[in-house]
N, C-alpha and C. Protein backbone atom coordinates (compact mmCIF):
# COMPACT_ATOMS: atom_id res chain seq x y z
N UNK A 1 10.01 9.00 7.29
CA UNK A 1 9.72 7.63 6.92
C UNK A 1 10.99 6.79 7.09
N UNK A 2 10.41 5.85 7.75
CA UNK A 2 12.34 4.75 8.31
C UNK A 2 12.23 3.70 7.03
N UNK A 3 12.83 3.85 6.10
CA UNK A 3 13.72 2.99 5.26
C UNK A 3 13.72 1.35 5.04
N UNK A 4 13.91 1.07 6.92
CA UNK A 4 13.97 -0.42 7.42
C UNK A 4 12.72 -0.80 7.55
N UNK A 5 11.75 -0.12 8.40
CA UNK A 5 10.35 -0.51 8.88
C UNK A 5 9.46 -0.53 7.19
N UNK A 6 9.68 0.16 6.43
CA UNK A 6 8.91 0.15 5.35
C UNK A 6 9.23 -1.34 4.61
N UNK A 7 10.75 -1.00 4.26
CA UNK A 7 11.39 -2.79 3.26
C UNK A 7 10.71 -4.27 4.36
N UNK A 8 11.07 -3.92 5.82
CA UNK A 8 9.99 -4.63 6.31
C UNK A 8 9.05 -5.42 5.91
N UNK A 9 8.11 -4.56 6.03
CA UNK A 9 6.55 -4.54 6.14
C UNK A 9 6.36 -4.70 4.45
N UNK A 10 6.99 -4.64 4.08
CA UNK A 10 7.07 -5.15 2.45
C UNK A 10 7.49 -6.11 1.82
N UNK A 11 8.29 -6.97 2.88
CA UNK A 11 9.13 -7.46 2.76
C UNK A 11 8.12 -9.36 2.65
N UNK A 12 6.73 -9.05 3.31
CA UNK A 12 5.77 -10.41 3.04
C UNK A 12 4.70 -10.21 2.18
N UNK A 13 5.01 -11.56 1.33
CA UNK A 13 4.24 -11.92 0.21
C UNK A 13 2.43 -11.02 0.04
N UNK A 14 2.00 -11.48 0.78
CA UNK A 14 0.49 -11.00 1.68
C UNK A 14 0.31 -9.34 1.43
N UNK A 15 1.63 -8.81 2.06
CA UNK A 15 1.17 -7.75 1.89
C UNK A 15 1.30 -6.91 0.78
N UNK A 16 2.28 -7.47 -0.30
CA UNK A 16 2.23 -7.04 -1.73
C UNK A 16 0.89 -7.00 -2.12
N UNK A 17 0.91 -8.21 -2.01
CA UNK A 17 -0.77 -8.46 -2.67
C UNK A 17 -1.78 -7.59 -2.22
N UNK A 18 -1.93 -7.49 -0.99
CA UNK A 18 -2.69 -6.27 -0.45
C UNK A 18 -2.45 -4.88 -1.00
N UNK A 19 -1.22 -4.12 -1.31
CA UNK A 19 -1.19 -3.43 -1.86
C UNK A 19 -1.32 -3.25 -3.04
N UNK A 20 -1.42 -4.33 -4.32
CA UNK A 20 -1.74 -4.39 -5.63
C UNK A 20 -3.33 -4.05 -5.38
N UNK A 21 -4.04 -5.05 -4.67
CA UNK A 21 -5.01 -5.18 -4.30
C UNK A 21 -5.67 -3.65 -4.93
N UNK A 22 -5.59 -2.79 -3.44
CA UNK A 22 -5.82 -1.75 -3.00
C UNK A 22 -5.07 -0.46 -4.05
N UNK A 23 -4.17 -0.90 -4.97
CA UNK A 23 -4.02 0.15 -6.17
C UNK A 23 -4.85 -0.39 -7.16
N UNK A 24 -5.22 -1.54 -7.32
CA UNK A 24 -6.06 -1.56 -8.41
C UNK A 24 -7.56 -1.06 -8.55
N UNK A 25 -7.55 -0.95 -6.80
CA UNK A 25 -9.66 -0.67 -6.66
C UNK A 25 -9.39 0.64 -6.65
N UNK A 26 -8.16 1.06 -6.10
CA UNK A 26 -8.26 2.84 -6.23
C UNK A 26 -7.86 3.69 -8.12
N UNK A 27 -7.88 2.26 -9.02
CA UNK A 27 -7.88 2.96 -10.37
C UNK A 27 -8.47 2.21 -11.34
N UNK A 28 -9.40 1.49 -10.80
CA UNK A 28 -10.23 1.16 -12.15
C UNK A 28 -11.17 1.62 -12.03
N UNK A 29 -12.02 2.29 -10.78
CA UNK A 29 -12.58 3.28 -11.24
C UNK A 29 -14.41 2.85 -10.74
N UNK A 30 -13.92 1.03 -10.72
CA UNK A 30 -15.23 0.18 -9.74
C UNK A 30 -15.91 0.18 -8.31
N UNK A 31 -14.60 0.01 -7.78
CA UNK A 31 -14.89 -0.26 -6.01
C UNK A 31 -14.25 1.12 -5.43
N UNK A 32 -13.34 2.03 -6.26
CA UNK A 32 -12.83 3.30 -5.68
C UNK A 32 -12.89 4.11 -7.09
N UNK A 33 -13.17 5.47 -6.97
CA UNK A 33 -13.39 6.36 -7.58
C UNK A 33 -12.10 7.57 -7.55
N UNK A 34 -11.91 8.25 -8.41
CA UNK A 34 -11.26 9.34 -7.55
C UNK A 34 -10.75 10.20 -6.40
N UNK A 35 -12.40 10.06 -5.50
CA UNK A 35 -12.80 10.60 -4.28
C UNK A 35 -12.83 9.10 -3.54
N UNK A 36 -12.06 8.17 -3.65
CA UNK A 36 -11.82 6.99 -3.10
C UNK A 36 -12.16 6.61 -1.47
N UNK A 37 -13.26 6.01 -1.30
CA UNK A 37 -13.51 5.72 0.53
C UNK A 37 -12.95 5.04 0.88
N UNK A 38 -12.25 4.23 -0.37
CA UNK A 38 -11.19 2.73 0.18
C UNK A 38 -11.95 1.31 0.58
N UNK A 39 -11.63 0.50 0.84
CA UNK A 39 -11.79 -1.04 0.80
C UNK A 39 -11.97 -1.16 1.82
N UNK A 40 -13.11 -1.90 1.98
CA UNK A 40 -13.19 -2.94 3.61
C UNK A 40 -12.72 -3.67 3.29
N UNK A 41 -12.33 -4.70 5.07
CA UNK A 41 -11.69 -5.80 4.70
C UNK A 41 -12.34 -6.93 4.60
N UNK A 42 -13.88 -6.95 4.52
CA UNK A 42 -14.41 -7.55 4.00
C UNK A 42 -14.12 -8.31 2.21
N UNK A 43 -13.60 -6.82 2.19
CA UNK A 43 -13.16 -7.07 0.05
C UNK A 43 -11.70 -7.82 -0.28
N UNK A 44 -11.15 -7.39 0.96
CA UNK A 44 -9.88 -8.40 0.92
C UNK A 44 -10.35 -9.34 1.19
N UNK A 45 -10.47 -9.90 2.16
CA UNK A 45 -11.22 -11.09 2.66
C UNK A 45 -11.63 -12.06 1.68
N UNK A 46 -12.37 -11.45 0.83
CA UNK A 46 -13.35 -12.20 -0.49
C UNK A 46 -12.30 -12.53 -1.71
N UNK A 47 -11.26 -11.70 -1.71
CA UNK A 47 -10.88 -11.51 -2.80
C UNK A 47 -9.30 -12.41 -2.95
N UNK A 48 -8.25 -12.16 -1.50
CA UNK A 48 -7.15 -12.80 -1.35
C UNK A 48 -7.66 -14.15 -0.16
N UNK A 49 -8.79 -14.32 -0.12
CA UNK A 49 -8.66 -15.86 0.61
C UNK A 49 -8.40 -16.00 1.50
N UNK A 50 -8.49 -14.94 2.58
CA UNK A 50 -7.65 -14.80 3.87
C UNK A 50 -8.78 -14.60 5.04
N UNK A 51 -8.68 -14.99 6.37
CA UNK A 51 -9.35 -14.75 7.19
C UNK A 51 -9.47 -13.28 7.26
N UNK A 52 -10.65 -12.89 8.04
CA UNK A 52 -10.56 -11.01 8.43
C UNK A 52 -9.34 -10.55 9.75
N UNK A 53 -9.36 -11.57 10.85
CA UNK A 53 -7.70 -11.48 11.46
C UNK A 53 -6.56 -10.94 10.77
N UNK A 54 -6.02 -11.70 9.93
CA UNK A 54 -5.22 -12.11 9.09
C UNK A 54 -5.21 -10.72 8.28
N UNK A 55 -6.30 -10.70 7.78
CA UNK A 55 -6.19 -8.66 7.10
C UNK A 55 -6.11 -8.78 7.51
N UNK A 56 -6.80 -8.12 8.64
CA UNK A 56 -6.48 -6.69 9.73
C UNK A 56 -5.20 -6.48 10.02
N UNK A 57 -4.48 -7.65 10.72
CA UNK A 57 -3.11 -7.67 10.89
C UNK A 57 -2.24 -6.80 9.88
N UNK A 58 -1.83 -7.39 8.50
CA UNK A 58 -1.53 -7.14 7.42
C UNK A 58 -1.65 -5.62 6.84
N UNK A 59 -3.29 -5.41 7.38
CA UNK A 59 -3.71 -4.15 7.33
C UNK A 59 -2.54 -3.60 8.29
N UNK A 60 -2.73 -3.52 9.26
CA UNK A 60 -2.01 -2.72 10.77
C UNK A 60 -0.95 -2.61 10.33
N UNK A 61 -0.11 -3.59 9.94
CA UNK A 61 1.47 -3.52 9.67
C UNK A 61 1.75 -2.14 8.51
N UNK A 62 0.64 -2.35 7.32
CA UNK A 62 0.66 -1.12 6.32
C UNK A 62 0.79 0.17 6.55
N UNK A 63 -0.45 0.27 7.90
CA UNK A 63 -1.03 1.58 8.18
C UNK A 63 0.17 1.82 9.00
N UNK A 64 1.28 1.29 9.67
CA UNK A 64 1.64 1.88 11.01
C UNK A 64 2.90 2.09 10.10
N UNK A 65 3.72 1.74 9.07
CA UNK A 65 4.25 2.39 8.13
C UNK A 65 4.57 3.35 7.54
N UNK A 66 2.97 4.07 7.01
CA UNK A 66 2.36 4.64 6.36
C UNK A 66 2.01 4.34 4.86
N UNK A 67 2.12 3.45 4.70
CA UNK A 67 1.58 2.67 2.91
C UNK A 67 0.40 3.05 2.84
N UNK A 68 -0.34 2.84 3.95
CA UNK A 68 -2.17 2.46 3.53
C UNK A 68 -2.66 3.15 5.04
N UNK A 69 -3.55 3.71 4.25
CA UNK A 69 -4.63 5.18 4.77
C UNK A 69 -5.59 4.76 5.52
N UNK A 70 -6.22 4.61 6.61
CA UNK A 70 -7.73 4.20 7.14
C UNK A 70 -8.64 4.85 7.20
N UNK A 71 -10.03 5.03 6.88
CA UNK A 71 -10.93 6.07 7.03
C UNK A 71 -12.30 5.47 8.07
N UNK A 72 -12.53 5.73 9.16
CA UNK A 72 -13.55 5.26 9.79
C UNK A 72 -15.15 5.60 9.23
N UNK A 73 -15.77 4.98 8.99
CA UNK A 73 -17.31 5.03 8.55
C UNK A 73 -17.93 4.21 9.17
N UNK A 74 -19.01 5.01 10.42
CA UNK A 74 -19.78 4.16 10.92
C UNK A 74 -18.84 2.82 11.44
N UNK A 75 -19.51 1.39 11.77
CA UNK A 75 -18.74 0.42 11.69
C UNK A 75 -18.02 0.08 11.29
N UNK A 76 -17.72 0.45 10.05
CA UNK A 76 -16.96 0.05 8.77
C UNK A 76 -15.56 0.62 9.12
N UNK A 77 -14.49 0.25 8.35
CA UNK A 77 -13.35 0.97 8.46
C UNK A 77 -13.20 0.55 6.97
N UNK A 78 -12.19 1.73 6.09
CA UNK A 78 -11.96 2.03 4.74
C UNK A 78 -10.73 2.04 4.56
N UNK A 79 -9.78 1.23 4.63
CA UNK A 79 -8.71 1.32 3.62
C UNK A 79 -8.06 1.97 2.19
N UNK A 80 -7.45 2.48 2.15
CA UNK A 80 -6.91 2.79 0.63
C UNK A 80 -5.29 3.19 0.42
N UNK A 81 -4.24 3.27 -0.56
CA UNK A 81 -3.12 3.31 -0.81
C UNK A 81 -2.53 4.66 -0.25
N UNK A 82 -1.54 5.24 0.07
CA UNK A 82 -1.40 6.40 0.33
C UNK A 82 -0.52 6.49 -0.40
N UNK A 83 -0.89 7.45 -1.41
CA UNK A 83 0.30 7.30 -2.87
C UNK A 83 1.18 8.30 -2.51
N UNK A 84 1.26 9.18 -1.67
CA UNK A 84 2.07 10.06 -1.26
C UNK A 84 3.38 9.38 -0.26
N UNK A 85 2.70 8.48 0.31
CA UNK A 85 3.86 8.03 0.89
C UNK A 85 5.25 7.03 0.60
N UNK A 86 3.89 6.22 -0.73
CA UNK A 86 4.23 4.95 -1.54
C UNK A 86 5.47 6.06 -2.57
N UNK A 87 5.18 7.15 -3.21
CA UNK A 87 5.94 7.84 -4.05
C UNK A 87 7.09 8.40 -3.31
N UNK A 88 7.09 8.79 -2.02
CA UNK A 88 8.36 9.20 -1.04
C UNK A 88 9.32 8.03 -0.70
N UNK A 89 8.80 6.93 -0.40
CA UNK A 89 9.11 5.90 -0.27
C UNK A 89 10.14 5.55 -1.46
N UNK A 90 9.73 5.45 -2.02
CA UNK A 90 10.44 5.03 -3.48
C UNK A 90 11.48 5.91 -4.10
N UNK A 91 11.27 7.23 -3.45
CA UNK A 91 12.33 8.44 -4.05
C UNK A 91 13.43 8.30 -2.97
N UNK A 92 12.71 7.65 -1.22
CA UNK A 92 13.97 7.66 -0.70
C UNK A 92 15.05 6.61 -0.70
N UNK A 93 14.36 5.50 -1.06
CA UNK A 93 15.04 4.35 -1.68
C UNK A 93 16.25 4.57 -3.01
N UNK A 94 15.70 5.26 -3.31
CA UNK A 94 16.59 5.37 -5.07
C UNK A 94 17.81 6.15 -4.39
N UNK A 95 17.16 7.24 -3.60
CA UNK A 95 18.16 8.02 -3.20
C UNK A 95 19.54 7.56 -2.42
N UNK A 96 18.62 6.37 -1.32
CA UNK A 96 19.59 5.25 -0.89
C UNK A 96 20.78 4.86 -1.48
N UNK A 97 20.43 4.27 -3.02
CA UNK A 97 20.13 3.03 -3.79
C UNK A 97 21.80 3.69 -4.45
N UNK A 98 21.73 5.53 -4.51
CA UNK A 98 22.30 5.86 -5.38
C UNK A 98 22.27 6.27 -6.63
N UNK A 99 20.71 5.91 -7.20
CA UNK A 99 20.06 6.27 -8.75
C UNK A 99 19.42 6.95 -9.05
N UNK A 100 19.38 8.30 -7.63
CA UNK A 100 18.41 9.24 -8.28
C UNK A 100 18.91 10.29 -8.95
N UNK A 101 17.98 10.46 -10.27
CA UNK A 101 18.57 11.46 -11.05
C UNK A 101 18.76 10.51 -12.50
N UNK A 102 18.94 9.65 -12.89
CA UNK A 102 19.80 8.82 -13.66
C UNK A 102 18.62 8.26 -14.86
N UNK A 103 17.55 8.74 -15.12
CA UNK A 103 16.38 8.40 -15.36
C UNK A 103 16.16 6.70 -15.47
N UNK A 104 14.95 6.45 -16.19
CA UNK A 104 14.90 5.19 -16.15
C UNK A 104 14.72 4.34 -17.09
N UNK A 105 16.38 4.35 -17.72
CA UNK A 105 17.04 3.76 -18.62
C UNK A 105 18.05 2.72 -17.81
N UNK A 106 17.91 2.73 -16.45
CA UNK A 106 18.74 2.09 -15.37
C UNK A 106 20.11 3.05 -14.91
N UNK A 107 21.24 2.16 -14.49
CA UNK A 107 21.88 3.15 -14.57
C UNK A 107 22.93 3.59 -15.48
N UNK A 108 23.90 4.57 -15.59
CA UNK A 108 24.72 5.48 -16.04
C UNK A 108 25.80 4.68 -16.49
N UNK A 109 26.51 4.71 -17.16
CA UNK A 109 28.04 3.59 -17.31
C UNK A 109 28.91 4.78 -17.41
């Protein structure tokens, strides 16, 4: 996972939101379940105000990352978080960062 391409692709407003988005349907338990099929972008669409272009794009930038998962169904395509990558991501950052290990009380004096 490249470091740069991730802070990137993270780096616009849109796609935060997309990813709150898409952790919140994968844990309340409504629109994603455990066994999660993930979000059309129909549900973004409805939900952040955005053309379906506009996802998709947003979408693409996620997926080619690796943030966010696609699952093909029929016509449909399924979105959802890839918490495995979102959690690597974040361990390699700290590691970056210098703070791993240091729990999260911040850091060490």
């Amino acid at each position: 996972m490249d470091l740069a391409k991730v802070s990137a692709a993270l780096a616009d407003p849109l796609r935060i939101a997309v990813i709150q988005f898409l952790a919140k349907a994968g844990s309340d338990g409504t629109s994603c379940g455990s066994d999660c099929a993930g979000v059309c972008v129909c549900e973004l669409v409805q939900c952040l105000k955005i053309s379906q272009p506009r996802a998709s794009y947003h979408l693409r930038i996620l997926r080619e990352v690796g943030i966010v998962s696609e699952r093909p169904q029929g016509k449909w395509t399924y979105y959802k978080l890839n918490n495995e990558n979102v959690a690597a991501f974040c361990e390699r950052l700290a590691e970056a960062a210098g703070i791993q290990g240091r729990g999260q009380d911040g850091p060490e004096e």
